[in-house]
N, C-alpha and C. Protein backbone atom coordinates (compact mmCIF):
# COMPACT_ATOMS: atom_id res chain seq x y z
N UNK A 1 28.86 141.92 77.73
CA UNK A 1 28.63 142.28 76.35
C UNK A 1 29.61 143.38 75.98
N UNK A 2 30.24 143.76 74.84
CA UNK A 2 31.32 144.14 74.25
C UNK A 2 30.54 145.35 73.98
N UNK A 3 30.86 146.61 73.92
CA UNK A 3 30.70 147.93 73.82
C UNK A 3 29.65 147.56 71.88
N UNK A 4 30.76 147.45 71.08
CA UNK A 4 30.15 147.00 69.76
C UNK A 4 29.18 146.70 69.89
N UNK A 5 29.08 145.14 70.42
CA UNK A 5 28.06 144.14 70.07
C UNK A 5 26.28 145.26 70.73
N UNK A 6 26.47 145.87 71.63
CA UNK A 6 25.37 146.56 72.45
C UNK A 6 25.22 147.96 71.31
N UNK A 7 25.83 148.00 70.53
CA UNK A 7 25.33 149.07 69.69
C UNK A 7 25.12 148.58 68.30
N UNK A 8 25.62 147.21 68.05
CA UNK A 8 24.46 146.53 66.88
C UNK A 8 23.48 145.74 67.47
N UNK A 9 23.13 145.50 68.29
CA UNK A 9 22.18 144.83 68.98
C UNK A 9 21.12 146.59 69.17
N UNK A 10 21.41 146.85 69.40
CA UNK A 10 20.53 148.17 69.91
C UNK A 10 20.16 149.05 68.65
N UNK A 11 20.85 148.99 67.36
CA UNK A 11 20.92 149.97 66.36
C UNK A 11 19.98 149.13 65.97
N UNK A 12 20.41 147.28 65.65
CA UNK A 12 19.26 146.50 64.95
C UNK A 12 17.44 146.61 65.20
N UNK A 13 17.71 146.44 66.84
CA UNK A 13 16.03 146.52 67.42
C UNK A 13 15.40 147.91 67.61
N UNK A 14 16.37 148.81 67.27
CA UNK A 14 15.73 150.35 67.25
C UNK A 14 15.07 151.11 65.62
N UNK A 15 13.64 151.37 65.82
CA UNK A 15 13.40 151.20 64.69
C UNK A 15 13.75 153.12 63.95
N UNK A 16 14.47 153.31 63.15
CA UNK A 16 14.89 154.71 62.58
C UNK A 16 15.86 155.04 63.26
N UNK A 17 16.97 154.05 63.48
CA UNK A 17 18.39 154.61 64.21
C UNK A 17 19.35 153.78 63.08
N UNK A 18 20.16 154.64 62.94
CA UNK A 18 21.44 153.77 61.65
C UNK A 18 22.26 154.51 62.18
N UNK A 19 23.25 153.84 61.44
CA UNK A 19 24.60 154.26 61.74
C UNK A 19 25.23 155.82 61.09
N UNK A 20 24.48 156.07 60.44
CA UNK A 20 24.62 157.45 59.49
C UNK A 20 23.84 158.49 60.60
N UNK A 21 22.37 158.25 61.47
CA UNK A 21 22.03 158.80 62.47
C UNK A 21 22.97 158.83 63.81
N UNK A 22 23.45 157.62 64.19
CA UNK A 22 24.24 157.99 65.16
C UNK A 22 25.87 158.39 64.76
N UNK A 23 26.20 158.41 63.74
CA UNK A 23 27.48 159.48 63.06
C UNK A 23 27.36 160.92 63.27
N UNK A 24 26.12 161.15 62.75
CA UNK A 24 25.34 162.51 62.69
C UNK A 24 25.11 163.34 64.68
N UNK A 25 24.79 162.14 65.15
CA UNK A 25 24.75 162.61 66.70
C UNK A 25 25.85 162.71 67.33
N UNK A 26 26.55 161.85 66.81
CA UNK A 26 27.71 162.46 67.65
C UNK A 26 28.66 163.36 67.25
N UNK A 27 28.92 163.65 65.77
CA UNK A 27 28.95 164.28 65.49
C UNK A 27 30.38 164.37 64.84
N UNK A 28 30.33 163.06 64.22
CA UNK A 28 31.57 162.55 63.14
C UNK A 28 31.02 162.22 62.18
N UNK A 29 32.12 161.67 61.18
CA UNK A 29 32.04 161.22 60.00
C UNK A 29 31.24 159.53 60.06
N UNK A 30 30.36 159.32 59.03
CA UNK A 30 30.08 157.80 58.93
C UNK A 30 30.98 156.99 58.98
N UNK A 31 32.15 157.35 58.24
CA UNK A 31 33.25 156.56 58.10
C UNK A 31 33.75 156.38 59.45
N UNK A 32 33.65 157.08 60.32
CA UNK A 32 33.99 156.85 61.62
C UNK A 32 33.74 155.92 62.15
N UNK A 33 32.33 155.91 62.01
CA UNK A 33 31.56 154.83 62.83
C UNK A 33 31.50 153.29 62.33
N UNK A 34 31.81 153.41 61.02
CA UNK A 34 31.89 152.40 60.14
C UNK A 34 33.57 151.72 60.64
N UNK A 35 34.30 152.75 60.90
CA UNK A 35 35.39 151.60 61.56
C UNK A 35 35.48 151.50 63.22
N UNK A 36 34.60 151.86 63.57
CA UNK A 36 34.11 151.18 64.93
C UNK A 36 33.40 150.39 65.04
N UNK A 37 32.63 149.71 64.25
CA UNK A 37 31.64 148.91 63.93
C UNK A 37 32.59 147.64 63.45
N UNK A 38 33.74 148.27 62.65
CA UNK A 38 34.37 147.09 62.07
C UNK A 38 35.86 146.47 63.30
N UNK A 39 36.47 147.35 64.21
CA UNK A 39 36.99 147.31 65.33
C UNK A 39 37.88 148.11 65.27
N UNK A 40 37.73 148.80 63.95
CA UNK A 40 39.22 149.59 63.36
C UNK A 40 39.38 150.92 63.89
N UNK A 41 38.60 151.08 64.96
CA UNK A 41 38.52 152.31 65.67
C UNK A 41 38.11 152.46 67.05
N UNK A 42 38.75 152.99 67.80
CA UNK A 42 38.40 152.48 69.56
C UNK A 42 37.05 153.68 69.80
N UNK A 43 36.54 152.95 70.68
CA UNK A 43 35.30 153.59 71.29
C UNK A 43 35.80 154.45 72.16
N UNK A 44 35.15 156.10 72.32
CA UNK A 44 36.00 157.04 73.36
C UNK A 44 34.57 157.08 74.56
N UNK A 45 35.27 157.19 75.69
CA UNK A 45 34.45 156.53 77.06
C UNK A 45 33.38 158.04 77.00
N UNK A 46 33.45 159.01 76.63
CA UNK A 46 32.66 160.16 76.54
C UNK A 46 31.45 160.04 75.69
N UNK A 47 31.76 158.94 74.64
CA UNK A 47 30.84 158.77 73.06
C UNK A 47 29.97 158.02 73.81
N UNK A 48 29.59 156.49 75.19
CA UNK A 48 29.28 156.04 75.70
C UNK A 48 27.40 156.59 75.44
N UNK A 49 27.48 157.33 76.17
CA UNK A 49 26.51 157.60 76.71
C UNK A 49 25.67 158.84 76.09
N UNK A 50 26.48 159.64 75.03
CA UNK A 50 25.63 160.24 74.16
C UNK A 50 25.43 159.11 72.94
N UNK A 51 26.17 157.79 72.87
CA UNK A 51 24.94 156.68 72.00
C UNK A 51 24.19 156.12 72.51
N UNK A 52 23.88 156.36 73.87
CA UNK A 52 22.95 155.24 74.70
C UNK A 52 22.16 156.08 74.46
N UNK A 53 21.88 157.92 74.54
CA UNK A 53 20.90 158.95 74.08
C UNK A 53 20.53 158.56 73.00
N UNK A 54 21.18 158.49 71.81
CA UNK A 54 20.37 158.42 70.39
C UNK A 54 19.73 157.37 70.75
N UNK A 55 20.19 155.67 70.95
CA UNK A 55 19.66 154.51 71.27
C UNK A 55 18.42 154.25 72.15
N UNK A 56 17.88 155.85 72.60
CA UNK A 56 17.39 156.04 73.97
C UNK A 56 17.21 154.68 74.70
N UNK A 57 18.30 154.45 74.91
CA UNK A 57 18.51 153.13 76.37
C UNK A 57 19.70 153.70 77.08
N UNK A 58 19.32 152.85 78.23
CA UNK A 58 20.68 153.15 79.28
C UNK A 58 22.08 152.46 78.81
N UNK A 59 22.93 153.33 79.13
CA UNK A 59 24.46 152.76 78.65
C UNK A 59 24.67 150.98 79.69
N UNK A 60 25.48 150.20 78.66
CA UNK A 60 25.75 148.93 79.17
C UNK A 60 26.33 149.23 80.65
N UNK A 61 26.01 148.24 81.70
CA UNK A 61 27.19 148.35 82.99
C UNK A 61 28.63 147.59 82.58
N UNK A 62 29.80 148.27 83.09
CA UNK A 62 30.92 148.17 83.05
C UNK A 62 31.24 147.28 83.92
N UNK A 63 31.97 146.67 82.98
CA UNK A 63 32.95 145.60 83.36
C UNK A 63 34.20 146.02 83.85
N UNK A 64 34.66 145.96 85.02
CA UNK A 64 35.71 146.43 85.42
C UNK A 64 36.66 145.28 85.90
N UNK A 65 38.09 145.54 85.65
CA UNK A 65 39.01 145.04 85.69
C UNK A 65 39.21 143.66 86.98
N UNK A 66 39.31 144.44 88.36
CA UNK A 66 39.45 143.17 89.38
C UNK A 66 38.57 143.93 90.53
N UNK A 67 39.16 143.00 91.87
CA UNK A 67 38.45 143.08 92.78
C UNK A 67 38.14 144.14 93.46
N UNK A 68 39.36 145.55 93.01
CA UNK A 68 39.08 146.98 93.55
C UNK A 68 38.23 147.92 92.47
N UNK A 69 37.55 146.73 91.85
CA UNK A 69 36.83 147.75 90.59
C UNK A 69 35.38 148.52 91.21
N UNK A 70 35.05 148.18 92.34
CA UNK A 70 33.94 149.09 92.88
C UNK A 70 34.71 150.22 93.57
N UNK A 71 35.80 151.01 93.64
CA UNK A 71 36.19 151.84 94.14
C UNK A 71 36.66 152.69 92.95
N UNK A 72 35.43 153.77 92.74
CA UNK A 72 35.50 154.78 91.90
C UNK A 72 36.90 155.44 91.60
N UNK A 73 37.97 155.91 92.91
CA UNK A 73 38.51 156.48 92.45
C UNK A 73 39.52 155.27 91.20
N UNK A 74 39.82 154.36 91.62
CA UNK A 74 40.88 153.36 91.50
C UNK A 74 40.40 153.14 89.58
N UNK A 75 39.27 153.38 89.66
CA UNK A 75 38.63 153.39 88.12
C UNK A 75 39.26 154.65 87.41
N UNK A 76 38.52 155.67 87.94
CA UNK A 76 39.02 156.83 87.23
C UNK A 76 40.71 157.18 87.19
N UNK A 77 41.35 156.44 88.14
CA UNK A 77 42.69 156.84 87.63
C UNK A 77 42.98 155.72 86.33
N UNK A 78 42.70 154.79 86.13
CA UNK A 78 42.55 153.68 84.90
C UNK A 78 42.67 154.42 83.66
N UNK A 79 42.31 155.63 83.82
CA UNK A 79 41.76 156.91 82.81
C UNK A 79 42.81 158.10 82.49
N UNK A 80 44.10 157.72 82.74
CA UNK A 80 44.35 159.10 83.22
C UNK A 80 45.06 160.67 81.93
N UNK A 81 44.46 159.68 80.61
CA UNK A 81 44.76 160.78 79.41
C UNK A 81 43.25 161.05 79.12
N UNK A 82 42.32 160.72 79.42
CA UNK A 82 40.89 160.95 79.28
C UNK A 82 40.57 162.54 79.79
N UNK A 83 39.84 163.20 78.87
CA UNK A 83 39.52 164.36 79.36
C UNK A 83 38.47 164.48 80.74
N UNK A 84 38.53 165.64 80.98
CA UNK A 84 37.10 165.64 82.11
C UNK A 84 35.90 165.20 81.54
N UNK A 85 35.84 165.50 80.80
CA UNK A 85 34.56 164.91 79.99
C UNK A 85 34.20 163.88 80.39
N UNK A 86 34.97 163.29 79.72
CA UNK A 86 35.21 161.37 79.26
C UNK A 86 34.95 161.09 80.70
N UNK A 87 36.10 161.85 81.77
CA UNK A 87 36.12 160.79 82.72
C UNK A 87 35.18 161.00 83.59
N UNK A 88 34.17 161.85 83.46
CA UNK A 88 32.54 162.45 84.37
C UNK A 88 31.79 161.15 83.59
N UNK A 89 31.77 161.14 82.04
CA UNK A 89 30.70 160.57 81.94
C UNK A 89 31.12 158.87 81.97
N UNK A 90 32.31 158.72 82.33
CA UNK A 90 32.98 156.99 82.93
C UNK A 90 32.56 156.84 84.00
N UNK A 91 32.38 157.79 85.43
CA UNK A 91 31.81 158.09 86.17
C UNK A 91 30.39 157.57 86.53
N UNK A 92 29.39 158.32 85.29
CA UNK A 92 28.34 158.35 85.70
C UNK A 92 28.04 157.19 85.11
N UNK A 93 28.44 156.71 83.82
CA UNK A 93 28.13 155.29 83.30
C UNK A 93 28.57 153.92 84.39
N UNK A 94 29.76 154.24 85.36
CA UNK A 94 29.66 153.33 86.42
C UNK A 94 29.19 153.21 87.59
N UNK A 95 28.37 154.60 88.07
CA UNK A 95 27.35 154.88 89.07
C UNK A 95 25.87 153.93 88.37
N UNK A 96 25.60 154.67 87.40
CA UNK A 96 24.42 153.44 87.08
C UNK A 96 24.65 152.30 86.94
N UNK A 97 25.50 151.40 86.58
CA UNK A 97 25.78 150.21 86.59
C UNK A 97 25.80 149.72 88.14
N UNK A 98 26.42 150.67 89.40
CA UNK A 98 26.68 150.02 90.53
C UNK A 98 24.90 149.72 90.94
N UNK A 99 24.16 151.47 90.83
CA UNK A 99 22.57 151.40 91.65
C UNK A 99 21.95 150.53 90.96
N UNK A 100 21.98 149.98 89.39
CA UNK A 100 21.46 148.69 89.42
C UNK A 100 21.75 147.58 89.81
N UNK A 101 23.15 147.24 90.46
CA UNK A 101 23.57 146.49 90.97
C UNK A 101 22.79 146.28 92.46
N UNK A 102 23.12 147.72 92.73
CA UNK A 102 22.36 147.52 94.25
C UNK A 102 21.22 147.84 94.79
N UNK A 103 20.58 148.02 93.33
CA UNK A 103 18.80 148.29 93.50
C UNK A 103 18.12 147.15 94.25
N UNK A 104 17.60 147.05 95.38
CA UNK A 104 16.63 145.36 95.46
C UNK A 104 15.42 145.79 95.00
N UNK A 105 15.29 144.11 94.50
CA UNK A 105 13.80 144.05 93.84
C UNK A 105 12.46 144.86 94.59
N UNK A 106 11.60 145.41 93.57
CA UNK A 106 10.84 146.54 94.59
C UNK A 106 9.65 145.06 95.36
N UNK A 107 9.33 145.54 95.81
CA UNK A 107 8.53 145.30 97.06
C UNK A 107 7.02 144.96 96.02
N UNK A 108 6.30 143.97 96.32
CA UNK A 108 4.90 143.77 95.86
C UNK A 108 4.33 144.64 96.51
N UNK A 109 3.07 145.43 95.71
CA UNK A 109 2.37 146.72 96.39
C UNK A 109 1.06 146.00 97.43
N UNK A 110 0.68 146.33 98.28
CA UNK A 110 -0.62 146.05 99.33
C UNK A 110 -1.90 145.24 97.86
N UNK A 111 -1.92 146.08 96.78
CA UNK A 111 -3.00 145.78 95.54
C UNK A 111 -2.28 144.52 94.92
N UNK A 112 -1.44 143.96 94.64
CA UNK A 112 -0.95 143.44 93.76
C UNK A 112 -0.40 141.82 94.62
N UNK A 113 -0.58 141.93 96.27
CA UNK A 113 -0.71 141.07 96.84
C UNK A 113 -2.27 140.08 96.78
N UNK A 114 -2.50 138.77 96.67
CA UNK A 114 -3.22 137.92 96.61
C UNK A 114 -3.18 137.42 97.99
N UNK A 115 -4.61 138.00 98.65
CA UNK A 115 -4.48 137.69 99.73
C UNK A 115 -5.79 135.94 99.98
N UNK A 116 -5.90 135.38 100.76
CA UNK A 116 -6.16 133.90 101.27
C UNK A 116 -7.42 133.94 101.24
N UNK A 117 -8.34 133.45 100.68
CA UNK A 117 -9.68 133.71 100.88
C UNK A 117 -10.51 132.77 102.14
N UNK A 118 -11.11 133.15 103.07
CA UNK A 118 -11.62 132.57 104.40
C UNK A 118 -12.35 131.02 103.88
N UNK A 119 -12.13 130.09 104.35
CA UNK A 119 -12.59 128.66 104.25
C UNK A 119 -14.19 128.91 104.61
């Protein structure tokens, strides 16, 4: 899913979030956001995750380039006019994407198992 599409999908099903609220949070102009919305303005990798705050959801997992894309550093150099900022919170937006990757499904609890009833 495209950075955009996850913040009209998320602005739509969130009820008292607009685009004038998340202008306001981050702390630009509407018009800003209005040409990011329209493509006429690039998304900055820092803005990420203080809209996943207003949106209160977790930021999308990243799509990364090729087969060395699980090796953090090889990402963050991908970055390399990005402030510290940007590139902590590229960071942390691709740490959560990996532990859900490599979360396993939790375990059925001892209660929630259906156990065999004796013949």
């Amino acid at each position: 899913m495209r950075y955009i599409e996850w913040i009209r999908a998320n602005l739509d099903r969130s009820k008292g979030k607009t685009q004038i609220g998340l202008a306001r949070h981050l702390g630009l102009a509407h018009t800003q956001i209005t040409m990011l919305m329209q493509g006429r303005r690039r998304l900055k990798v820092d803005e990420i995750p203080r809209i996943a705050d207003y949106l209160g959801v977790e930021p999308p997992a990243v799509d990364l380039p090729d087969d060395d894309a699980n090796d953090l550093a090889e990402f963050l150099r991908l970055l390399p006019r990005a402030s510290e900022e940007a590139r902590h919170a590229a960071l942390v937006t691709l740490r959560l994407g990996q532990m859900r990757a490599e979360s396993p499904e939790p375990s059925p609890s001892p209660d929630d198992q259906t156990t065999a009833k004796p013949k």
